[in-house]
PDB file of N, CA and C in Angstrom:
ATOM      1  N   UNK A   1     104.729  88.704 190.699  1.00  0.00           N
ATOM      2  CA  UNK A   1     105.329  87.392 190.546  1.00  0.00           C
ATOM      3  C   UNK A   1     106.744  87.543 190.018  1.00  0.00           C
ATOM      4  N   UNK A   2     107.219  86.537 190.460  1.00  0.00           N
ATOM      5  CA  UNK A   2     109.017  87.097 189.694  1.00  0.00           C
ATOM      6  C   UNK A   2     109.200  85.632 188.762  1.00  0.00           C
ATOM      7  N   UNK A   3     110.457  85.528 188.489  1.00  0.00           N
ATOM      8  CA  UNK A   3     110.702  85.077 187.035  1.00  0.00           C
ATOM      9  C   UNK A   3     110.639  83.492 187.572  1.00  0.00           C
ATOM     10  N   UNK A   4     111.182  83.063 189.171  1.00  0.00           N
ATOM     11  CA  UNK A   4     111.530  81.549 188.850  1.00  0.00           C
ATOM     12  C   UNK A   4     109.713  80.675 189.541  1.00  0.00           C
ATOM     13  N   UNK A   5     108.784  81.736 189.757  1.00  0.00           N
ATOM     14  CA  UNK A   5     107.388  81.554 189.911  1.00  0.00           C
ATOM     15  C   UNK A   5     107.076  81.167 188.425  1.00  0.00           C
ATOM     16  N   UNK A   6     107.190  81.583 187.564  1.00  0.00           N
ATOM     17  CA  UNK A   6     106.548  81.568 186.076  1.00  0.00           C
ATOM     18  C   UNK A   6     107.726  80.689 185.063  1.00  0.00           C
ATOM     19  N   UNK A   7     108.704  80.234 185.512  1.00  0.00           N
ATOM     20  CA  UNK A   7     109.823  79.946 184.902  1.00  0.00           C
ATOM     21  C   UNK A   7     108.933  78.449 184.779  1.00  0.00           C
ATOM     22  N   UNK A   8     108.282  77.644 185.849  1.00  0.00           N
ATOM     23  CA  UNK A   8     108.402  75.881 185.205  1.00  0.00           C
ATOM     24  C   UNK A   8     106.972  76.214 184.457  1.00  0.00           C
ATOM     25  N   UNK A   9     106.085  76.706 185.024  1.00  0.00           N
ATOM     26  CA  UNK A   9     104.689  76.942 183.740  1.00  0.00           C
ATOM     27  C   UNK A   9     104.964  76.843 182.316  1.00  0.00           C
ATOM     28  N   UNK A  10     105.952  77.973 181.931  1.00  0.00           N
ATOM     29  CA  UNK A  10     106.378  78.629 180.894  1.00  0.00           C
ATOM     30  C   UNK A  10     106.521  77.589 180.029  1.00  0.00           C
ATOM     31  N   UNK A  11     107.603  77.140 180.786  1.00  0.00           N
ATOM     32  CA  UNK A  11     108.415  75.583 180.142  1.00  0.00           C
ATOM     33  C   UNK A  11     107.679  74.120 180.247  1.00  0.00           C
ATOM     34  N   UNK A  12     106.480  74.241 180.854  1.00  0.00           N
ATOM     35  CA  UNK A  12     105.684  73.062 181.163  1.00  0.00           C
ATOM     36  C   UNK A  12     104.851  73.467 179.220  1.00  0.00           C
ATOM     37  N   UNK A  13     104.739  74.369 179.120  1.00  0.00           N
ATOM     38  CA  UNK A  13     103.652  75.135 178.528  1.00  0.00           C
ATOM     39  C   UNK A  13     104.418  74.774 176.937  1.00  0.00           C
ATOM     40  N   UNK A  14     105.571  75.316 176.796  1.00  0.00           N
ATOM     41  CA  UNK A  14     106.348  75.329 175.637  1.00  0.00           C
ATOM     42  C   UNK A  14     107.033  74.045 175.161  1.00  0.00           C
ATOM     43  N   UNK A  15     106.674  73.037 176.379  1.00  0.00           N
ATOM     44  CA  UNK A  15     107.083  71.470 175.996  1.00  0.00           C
ATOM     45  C   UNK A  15     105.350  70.887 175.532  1.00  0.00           C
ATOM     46  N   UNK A  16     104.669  71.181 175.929  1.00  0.00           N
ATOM     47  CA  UNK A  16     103.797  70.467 175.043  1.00  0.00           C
ATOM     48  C   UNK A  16     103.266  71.174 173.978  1.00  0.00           C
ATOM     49  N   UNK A  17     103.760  72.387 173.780  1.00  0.00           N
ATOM     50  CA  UNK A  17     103.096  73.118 172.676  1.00  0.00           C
ATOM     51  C   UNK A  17     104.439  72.420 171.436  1.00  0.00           C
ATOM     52  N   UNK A  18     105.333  72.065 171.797  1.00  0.00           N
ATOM     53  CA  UNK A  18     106.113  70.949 170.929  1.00  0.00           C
ATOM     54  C   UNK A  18     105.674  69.929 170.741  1.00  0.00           C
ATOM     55  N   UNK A  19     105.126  69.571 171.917  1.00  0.00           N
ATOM     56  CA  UNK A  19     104.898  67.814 171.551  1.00  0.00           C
ATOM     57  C   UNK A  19     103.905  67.636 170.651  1.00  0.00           C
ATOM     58  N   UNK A  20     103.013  68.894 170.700  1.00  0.00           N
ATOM     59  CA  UNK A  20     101.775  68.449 169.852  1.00  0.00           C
ATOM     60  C   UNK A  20     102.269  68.472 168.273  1.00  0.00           C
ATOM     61  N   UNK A  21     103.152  69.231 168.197  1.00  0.00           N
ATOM     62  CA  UNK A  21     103.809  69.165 166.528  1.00  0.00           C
ATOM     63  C   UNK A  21     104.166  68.231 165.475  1.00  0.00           C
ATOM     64  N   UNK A  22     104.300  66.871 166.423  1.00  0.00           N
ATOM     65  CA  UNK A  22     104.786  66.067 165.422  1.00  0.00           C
ATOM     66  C   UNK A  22     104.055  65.339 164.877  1.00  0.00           C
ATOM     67  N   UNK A  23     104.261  64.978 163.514  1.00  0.00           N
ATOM     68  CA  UNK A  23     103.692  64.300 162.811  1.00  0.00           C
ATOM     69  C   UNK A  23     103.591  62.975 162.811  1.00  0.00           C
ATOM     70  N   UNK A  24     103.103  61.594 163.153  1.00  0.00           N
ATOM     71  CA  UNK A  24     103.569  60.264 162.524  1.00  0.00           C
ATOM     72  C   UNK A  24     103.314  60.081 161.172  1.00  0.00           C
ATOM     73  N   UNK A  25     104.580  59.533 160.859  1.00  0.00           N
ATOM     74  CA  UNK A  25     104.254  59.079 159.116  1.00  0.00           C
ATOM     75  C   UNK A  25     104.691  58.165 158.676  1.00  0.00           C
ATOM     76  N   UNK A  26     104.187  57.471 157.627  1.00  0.00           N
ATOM     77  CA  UNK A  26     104.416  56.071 156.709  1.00  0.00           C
ATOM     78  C   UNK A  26     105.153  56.630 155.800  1.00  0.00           C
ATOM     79  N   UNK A  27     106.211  56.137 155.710  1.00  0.00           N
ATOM     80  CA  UNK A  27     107.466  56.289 154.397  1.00  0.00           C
ATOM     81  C   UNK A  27     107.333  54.505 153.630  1.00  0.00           C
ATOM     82  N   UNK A  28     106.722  54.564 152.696  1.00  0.00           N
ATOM     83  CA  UNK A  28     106.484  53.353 151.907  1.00  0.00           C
ATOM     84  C   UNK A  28     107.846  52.901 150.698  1.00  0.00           C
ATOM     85  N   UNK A  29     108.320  52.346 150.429  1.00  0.00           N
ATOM     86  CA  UNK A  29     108.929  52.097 149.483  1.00  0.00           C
ATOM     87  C   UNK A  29     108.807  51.295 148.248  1.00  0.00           C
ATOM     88  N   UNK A  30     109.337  51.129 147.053  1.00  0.00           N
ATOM     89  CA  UNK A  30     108.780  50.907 145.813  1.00  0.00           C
ATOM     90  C   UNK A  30     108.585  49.499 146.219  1.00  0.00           C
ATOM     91  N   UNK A  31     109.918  48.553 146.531  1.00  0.00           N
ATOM     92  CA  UNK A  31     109.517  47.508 147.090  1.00  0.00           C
ATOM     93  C   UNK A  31     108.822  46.868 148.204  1.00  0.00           C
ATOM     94  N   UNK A  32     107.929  47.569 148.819  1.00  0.00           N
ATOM     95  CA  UNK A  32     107.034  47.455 149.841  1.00  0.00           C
ATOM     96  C   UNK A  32     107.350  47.935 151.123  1.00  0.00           C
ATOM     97  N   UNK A  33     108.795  47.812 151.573  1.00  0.00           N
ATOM     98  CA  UNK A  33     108.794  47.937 152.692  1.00  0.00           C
ATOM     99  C   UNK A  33     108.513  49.576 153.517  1.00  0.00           C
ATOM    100  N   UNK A  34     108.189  49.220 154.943  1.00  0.00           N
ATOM    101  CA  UNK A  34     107.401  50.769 155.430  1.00  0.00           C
ATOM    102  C   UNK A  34     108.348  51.130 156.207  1.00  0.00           C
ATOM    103  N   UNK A  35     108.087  52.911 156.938  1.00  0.00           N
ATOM    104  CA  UNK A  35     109.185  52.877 157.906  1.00  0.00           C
ATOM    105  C   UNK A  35     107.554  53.964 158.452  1.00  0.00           C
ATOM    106  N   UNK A  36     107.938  53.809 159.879  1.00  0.00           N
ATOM    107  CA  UNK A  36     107.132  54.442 160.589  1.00  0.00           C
ATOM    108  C   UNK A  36     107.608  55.606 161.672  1.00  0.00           C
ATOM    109  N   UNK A  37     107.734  56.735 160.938  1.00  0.00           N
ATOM    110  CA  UNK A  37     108.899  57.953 161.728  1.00  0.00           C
ATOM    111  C   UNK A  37     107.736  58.728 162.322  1.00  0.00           C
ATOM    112  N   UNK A  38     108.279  59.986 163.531  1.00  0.00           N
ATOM    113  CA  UNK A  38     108.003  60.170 164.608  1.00  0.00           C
ATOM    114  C   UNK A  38     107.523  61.542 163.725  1.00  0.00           C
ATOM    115  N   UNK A  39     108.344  62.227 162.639  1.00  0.00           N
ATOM    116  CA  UNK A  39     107.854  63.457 162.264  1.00  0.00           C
ATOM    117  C   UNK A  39     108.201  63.028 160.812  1.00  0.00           C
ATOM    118  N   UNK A  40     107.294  63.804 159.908  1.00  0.00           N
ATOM    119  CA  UNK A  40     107.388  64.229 158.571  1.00  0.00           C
ATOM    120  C   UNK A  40     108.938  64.353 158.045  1.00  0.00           C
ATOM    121  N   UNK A  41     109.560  63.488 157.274  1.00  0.00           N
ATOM    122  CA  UNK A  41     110.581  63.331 156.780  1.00  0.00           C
ATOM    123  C   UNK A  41     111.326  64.549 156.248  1.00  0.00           C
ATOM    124  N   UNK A  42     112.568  64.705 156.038  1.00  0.00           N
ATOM    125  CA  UNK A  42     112.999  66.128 155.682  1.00  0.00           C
ATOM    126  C   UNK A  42     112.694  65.875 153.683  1.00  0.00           C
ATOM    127  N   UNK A  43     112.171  66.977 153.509  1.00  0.00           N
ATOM    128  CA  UNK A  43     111.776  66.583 151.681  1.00  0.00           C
ATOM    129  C   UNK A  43     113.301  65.953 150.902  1.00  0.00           C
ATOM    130  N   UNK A  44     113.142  65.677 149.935  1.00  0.00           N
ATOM    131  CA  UNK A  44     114.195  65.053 148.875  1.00  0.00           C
ATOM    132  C   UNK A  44     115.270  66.490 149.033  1.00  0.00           C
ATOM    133  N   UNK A  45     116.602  65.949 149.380  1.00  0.00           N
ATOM    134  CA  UNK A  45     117.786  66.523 149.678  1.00  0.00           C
ATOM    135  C   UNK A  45     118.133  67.269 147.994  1.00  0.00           C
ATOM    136  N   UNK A  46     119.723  68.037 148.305  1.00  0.00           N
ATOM    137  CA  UNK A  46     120.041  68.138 146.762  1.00  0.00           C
ATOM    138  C   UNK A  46     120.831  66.953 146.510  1.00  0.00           C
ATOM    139  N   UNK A  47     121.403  65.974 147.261  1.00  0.00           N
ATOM    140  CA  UNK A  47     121.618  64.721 146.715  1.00  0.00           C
ATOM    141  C   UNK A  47     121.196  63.464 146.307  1.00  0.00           C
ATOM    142  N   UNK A  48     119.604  64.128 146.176  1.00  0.00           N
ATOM    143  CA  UNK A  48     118.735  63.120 145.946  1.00  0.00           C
ATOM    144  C   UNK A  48     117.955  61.596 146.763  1.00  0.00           C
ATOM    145  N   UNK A  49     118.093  62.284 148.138  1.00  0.00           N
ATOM    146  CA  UNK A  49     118.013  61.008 149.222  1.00  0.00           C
ATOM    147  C   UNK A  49     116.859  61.797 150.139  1.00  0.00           C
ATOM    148  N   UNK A  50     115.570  61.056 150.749  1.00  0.00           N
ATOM    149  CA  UNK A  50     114.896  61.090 151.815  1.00  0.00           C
ATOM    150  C   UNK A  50     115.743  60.796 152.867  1.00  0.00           C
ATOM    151  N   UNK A  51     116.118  61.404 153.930  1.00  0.00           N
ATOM    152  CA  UNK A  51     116.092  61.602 155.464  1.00  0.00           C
ATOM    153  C   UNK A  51     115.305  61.423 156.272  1.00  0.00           C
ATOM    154  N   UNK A  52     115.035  60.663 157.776  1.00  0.00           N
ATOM    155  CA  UNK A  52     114.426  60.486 158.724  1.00  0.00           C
ATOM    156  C   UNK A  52     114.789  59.739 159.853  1.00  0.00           C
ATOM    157  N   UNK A  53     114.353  59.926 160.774  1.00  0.00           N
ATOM    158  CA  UNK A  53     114.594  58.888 162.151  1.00  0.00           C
ATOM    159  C   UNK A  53     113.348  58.142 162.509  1.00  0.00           C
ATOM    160  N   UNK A  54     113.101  57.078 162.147  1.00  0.00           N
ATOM    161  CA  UNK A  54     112.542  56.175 162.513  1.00  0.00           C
ATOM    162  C   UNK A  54     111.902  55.859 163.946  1.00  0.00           C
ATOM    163  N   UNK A  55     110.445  55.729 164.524  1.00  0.00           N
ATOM    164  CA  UNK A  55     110.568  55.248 165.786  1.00  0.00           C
ATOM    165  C   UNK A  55     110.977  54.524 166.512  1.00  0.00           C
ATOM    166  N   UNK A  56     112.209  53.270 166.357  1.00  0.00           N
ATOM    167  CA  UNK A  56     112.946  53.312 167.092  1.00  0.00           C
ATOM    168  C   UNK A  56     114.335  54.192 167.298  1.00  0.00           C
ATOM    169  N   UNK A  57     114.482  55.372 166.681  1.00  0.00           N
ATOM    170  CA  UNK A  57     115.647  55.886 166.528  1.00  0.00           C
ATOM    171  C   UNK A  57     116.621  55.936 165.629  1.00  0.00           C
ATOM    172  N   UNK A  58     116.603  54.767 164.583  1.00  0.00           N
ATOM    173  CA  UNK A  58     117.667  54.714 163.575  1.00  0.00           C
ATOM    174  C   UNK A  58     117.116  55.737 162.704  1.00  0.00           C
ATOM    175  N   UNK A  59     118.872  55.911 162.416  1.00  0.00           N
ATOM    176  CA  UNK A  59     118.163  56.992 161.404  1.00  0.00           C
ATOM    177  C   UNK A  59     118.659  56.459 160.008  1.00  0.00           C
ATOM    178  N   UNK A  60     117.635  56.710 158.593  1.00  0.00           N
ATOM    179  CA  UNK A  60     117.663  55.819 157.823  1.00  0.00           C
ATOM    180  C   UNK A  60     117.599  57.221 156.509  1.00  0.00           C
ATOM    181  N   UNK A  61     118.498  56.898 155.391  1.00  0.00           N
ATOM    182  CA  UNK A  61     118.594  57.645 154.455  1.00  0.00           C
ATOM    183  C   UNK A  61     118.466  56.517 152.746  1.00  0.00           C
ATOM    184  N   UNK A  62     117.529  57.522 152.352  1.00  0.00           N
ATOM    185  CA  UNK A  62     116.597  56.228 151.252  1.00  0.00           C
ATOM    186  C   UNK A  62     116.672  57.233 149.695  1.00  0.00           C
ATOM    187  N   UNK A  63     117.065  56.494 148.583  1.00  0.00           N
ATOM    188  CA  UNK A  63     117.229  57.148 147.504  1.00  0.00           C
ATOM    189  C   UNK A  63     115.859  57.484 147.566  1.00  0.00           C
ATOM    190  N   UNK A  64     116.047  58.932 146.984  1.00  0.00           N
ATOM    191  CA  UNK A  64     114.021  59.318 146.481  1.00  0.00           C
ATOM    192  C   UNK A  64     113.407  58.196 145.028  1.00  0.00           C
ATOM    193  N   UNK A  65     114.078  57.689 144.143  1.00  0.00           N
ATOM    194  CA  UNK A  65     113.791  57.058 143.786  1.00  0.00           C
ATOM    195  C   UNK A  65     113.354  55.362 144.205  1.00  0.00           C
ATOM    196  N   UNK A  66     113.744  55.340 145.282  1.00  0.00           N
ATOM    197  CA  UNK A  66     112.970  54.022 145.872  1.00  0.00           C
ATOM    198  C   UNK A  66     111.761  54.806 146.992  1.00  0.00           C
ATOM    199  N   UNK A  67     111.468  55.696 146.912  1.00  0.00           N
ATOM    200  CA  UNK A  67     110.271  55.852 147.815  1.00  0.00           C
ATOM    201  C   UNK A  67     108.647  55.621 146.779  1.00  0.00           C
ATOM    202  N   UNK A  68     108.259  55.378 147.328  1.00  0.00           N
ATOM    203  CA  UNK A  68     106.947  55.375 146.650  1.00  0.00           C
ATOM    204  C   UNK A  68     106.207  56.357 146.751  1.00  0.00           C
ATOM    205  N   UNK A  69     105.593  56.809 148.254  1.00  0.00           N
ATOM    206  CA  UNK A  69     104.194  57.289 149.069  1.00  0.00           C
ATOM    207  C   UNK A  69     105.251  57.705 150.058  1.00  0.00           C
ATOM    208  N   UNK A  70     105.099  59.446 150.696  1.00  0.00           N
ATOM    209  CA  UNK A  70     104.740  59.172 152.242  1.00  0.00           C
ATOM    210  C   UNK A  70     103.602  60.248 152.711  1.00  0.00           C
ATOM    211  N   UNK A  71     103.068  59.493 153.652  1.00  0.00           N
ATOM    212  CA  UNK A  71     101.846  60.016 153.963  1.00  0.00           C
ATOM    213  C   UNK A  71     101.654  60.267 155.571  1.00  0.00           C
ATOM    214  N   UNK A  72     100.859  60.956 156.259  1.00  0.00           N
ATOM    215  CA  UNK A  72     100.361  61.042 157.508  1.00  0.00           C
ATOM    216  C   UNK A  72     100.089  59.791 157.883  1.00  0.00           C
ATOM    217  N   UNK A  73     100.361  59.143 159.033  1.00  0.00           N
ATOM    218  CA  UNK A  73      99.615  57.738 159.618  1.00  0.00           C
ATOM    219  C   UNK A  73      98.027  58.037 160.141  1.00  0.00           C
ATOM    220  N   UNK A  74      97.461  57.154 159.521  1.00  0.00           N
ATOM    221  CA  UNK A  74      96.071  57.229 159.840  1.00  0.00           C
ATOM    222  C   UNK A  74      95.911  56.994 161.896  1.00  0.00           C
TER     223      UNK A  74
END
């Protein structure tokens, strides 16, 4: 077999072995409100802020002191 026989498998193969990776998660905040992101948030920065992109895409940066909870989505 040569390389462009095994080339879309490969890559069929290595796109869902990504897709299965991500996490959904609930980012809760002190004052209630939720955000519902596509993967596990990047942990508390050294400037003291949660990071994430949101499922619609925005991407939203939240003092760690207003987070409450974040957890796996049930």
């Amino acid at each position: 077999m040569n390389i462009k026989t095994l080339g879309l498998p490969l890559a069929v193969a290595a796109f869902l072995a990504l897709a299965g990776c991500s996490t959904p998660t609930v980012v809760t905040l002190q004052n209630g409100t939720q955000y519902l992101t596509k993967d596990m948030p990047k942990t508390e920065t050294k400037d003291g802020f949660y990071e994430f992109e949101d499922i619609s895409g925005a991407k939203v940066k939240v003092k760690a002191d207003e987070v409450a909870t974040v957890r796996e989505e049930d």
